[in-house]
C-alpha atoms as a PDB file:
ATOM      1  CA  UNK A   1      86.694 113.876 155.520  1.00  0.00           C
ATOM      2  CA  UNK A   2      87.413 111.402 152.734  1.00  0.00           C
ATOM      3  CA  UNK A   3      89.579 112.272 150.042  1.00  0.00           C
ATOM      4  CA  UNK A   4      87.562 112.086 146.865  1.00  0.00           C
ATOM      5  CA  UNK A   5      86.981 113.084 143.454  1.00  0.00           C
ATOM      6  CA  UNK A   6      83.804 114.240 141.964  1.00  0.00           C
ATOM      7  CA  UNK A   7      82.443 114.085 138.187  1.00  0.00           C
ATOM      8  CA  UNK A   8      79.946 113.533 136.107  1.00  0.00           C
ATOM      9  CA  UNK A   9      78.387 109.452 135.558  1.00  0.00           C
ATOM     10  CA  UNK A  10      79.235 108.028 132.650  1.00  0.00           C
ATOM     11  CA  UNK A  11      77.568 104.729 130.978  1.00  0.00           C
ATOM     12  CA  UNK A  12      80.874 103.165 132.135  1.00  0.00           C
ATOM     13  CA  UNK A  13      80.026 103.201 135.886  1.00  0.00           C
ATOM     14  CA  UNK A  14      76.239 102.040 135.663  1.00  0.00           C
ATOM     15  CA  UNK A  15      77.260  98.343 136.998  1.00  0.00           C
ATOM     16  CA  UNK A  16      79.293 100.130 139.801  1.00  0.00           C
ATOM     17  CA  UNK A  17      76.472 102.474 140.774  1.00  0.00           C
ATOM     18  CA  UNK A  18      73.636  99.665 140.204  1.00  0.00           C
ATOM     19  CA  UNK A  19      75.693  97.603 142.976  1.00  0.00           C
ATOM     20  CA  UNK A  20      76.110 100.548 145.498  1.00  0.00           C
ATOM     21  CA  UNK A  21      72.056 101.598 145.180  1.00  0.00           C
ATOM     22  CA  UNK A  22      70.905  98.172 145.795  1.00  0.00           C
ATOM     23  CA  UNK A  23      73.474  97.436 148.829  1.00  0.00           C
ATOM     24  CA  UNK A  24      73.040 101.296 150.122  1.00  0.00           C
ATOM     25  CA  UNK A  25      69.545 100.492 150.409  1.00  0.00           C
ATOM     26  CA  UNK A  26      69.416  97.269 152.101  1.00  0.00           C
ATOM     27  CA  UNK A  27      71.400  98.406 154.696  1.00  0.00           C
ATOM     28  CA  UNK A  28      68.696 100.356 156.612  1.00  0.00           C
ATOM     29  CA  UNK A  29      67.516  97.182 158.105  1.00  0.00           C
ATOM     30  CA  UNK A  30      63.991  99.128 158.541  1.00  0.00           C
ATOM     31  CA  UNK A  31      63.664  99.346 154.924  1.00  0.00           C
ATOM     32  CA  UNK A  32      65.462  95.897 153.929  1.00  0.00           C
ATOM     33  CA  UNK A  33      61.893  93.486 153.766  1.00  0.00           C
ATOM     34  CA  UNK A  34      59.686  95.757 151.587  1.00  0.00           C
ATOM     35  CA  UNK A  35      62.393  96.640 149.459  1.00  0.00           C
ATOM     36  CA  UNK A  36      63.209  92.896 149.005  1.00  0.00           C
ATOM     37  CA  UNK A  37      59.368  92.176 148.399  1.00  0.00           C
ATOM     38  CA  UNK A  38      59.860  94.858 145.946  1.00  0.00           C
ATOM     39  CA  UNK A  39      62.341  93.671 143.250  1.00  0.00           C
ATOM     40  CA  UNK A  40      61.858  97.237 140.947  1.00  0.00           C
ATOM     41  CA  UNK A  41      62.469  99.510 144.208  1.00  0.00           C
ATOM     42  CA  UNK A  42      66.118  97.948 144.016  1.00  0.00           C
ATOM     43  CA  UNK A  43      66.917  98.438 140.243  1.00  0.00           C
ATOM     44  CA  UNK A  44      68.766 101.816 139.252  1.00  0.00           C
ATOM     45  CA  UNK A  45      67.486 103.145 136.021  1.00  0.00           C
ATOM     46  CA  UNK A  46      69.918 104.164 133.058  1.00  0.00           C
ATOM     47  CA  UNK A  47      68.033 107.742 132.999  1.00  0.00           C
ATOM     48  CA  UNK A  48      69.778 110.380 134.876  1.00  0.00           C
ATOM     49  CA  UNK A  49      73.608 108.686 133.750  1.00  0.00           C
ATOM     50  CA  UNK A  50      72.328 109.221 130.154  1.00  0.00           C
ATOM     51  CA  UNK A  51      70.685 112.363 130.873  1.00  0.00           C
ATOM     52  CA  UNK A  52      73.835 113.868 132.277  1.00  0.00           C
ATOM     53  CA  UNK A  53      72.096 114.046 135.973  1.00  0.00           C
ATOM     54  CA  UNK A  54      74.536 112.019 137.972  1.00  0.00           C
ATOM     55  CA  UNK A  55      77.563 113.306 139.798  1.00  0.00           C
ATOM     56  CA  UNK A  56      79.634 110.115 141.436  1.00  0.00           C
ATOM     57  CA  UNK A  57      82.464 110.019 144.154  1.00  0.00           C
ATOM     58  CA  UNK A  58      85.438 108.380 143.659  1.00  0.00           C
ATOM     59  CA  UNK A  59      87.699 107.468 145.767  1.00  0.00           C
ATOM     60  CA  UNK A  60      91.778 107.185 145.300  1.00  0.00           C
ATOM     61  CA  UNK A  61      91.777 103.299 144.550  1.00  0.00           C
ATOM     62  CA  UNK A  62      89.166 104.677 141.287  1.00  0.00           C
ATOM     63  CA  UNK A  63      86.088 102.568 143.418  1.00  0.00           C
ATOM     64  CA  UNK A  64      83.164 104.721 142.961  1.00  0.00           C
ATOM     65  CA  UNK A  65      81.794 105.182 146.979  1.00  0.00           C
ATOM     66  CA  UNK A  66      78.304 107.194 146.452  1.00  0.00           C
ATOM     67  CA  UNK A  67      76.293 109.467 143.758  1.00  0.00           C
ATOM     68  CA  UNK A  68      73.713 111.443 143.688  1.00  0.00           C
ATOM     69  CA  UNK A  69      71.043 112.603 140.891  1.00  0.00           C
ATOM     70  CA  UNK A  70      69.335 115.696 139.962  1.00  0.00           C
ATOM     71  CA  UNK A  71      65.933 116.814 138.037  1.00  0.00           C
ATOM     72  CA  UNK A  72      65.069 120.225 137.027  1.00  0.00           C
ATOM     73  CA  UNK A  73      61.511 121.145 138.972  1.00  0.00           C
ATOM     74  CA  UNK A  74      61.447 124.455 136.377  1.00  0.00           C
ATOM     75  CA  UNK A  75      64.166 126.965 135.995  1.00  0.00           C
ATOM     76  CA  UNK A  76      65.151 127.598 139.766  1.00  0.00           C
ATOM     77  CA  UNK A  77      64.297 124.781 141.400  1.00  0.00           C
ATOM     78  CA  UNK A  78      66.227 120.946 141.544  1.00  0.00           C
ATOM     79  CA  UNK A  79      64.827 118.024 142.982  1.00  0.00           C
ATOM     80  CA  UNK A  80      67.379 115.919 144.525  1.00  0.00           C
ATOM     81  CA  UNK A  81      66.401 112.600 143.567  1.00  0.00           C
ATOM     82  CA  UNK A  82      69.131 110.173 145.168  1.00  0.00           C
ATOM     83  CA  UNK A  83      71.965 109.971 147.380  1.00  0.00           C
ATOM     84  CA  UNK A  84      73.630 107.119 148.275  1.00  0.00           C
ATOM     85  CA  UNK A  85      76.849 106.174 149.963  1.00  0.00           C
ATOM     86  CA  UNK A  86      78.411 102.793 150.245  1.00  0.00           C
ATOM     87  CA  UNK A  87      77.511 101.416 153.523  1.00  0.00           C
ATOM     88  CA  UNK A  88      81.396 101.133 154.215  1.00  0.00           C
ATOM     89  CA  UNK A  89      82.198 105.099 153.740  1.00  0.00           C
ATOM     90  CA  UNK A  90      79.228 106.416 155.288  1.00  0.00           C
ATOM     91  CA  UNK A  91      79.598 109.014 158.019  1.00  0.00           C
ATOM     92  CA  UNK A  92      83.126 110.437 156.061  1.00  0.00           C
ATOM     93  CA  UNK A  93      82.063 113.314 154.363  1.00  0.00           C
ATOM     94  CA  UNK A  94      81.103 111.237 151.277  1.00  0.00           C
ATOM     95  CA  UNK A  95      77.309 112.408 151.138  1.00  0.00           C
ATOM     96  CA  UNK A  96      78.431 116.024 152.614  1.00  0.00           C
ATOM     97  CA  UNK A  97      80.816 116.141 149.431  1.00  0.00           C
ATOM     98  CA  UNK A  98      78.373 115.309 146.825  1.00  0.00           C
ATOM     99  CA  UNK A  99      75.865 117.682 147.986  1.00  0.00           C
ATOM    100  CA  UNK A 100      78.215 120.703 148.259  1.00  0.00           C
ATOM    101  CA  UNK A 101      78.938 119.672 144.872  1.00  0.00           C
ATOM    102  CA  UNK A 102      75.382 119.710 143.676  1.00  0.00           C
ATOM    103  CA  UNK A 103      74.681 123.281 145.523  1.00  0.00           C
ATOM    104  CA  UNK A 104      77.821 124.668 143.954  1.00  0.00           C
ATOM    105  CA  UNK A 105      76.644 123.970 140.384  1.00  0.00           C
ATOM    106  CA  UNK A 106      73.297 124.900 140.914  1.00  0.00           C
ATOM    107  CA  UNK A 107      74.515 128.409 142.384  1.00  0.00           C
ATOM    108  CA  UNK A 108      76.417 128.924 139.641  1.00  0.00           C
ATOM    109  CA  UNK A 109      73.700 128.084 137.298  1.00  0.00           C
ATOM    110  CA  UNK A 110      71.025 130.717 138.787  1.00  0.00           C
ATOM    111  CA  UNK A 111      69.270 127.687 140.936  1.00  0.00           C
ATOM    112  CA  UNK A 112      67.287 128.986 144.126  1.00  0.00           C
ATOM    113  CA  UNK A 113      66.545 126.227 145.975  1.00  0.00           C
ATOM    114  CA  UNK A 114      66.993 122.170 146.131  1.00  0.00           C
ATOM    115  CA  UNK A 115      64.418 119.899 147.645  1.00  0.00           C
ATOM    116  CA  UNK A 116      64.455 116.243 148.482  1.00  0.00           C
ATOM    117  CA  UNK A 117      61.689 114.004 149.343  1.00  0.00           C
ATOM    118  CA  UNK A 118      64.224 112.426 152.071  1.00  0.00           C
ATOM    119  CA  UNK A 119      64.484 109.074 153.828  1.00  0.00           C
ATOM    120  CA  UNK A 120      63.199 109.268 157.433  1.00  0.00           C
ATOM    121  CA  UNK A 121      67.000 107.638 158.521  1.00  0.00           C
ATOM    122  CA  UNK A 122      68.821 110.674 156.789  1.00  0.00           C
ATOM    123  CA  UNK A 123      66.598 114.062 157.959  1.00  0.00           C
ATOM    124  CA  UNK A 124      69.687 114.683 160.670  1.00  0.00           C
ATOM    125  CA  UNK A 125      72.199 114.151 157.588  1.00  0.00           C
ATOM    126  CA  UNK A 126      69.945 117.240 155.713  1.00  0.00           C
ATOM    127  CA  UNK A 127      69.032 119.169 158.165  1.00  0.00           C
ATOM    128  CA  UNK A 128      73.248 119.559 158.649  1.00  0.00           C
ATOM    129  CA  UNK A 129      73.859 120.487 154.995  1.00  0.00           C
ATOM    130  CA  UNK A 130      70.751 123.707 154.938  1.00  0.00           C
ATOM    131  CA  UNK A 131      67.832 121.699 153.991  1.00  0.00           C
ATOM    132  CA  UNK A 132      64.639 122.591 156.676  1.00  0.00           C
ATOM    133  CA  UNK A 133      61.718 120.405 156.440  1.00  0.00           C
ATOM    134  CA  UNK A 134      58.668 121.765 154.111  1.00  0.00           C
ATOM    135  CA  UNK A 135      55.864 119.289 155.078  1.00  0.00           C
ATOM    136  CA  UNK A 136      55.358 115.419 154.547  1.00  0.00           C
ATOM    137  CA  UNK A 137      54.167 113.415 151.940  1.00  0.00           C
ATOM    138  CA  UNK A 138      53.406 110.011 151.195  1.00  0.00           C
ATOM    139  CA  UNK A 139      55.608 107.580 149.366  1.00  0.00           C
ATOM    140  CA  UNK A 140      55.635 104.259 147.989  1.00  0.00           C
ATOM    141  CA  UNK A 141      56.741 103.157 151.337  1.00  0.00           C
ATOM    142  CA  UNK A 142      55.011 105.166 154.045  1.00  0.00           C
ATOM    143  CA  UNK A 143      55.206 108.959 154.877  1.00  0.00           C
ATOM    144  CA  UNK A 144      58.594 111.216 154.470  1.00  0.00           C
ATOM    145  CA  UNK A 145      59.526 114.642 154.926  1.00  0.00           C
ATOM    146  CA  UNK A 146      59.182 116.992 152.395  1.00  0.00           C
ATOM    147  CA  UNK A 147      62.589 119.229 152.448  1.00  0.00           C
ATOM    148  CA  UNK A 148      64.202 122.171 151.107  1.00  0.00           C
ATOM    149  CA  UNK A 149      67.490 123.915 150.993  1.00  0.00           C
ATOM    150  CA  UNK A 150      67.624 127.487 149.785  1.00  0.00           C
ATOM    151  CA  UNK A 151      70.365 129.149 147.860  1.00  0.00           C
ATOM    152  CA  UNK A 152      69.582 132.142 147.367  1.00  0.00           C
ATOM    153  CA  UNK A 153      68.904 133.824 150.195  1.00  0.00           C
ATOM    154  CA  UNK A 154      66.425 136.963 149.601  1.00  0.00           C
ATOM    155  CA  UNK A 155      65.684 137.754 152.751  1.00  0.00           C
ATOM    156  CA  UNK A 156      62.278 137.153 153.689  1.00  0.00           C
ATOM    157  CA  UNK A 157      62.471 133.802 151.838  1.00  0.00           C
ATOM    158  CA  UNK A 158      65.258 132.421 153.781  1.00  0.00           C
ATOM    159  CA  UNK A 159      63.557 134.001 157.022  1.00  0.00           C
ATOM    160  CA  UNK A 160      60.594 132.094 156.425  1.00  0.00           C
ATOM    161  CA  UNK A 161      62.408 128.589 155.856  1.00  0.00           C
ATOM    162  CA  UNK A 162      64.284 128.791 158.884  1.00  0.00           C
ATOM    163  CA  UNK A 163      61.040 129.648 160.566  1.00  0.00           C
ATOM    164  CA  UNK A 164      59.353 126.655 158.172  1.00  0.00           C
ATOM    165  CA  UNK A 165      56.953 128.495 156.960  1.00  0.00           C
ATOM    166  CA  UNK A 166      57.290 127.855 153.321  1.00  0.00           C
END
């Protein structure tokens, strides 16, 4: 696993994090043509680093190698909105770190449960960190799984998402 260090975004790192989104997501060749016919899909708003909503990985040499973003979906629930890794540090623990970041804060915050609406290409990447598919929904660019991690296990709640039934 990669040696990293995780904080918060700051305004500082937007042209950093702007560069990583766009070439993080041309390099699922699948996705590259409609997300070059769509110019907006490949611009990273200013939101979530002003809102306090990013967390970004940085490696030793200070270059910032992935992020991801948060929303509140009410008191107990997150939505994970994006997770990216630079192409050239995927598959080393980046995305894994981020995420057991996120959970770890949302734990300790009273969160239940994160879902994702997630890229077809990275269902194997959650479905190894806890998340269990919910159902699946339509996007901007064609149909994606639906997907949940819980984190606060009750029980019959986290017998029923293992068994997908909620």
């Amino acid at each position: 696993m990669t040696a990293i260090e995780i904080r918060t975004g700051a305004p500082g790192d937007l042209t950093a994090l702007r560069r990583l989104f766009r070439r993080s997501s041309l390099s699922v060749e699948a996705f590259r043509e409609a997300l070059l016919a769509d110019p907006e899909a490949l611009e990273l708003s200013d939101t979530a680093v002003a809102e306090g909503r990013t967390r970004v990985a940085v490696a030793a040499d200070g270059a910032i190698v992935g992020f991801i973003t948060f929303l509140p979906l009410g008191a107990l629930v997150l939505e994970l909105e994006d997770l990216f890794v630079d192409p050239d540090r995927m598959r080393q623990g980046v995305a894994r770190q981020l995420v057991d970041d996120l959970t770890t804060a949302a734990k300790r915050d009273g969160i239940t449960s994160i879902e994702v609406t997630a890229n077809p290409y990275a269902v194997a990447f959650y479905r190894s960190v806890g998340f269990v598919h919910m159902r699946d929904t339509d996007t901007k660019f064609g149909p994606a799984p639906r997907m949940r991690l819980l984190l606060a296990d009750d029980g019959a709640a986290g017998a029923m998402q293992h068994a997908g039934l909620s």
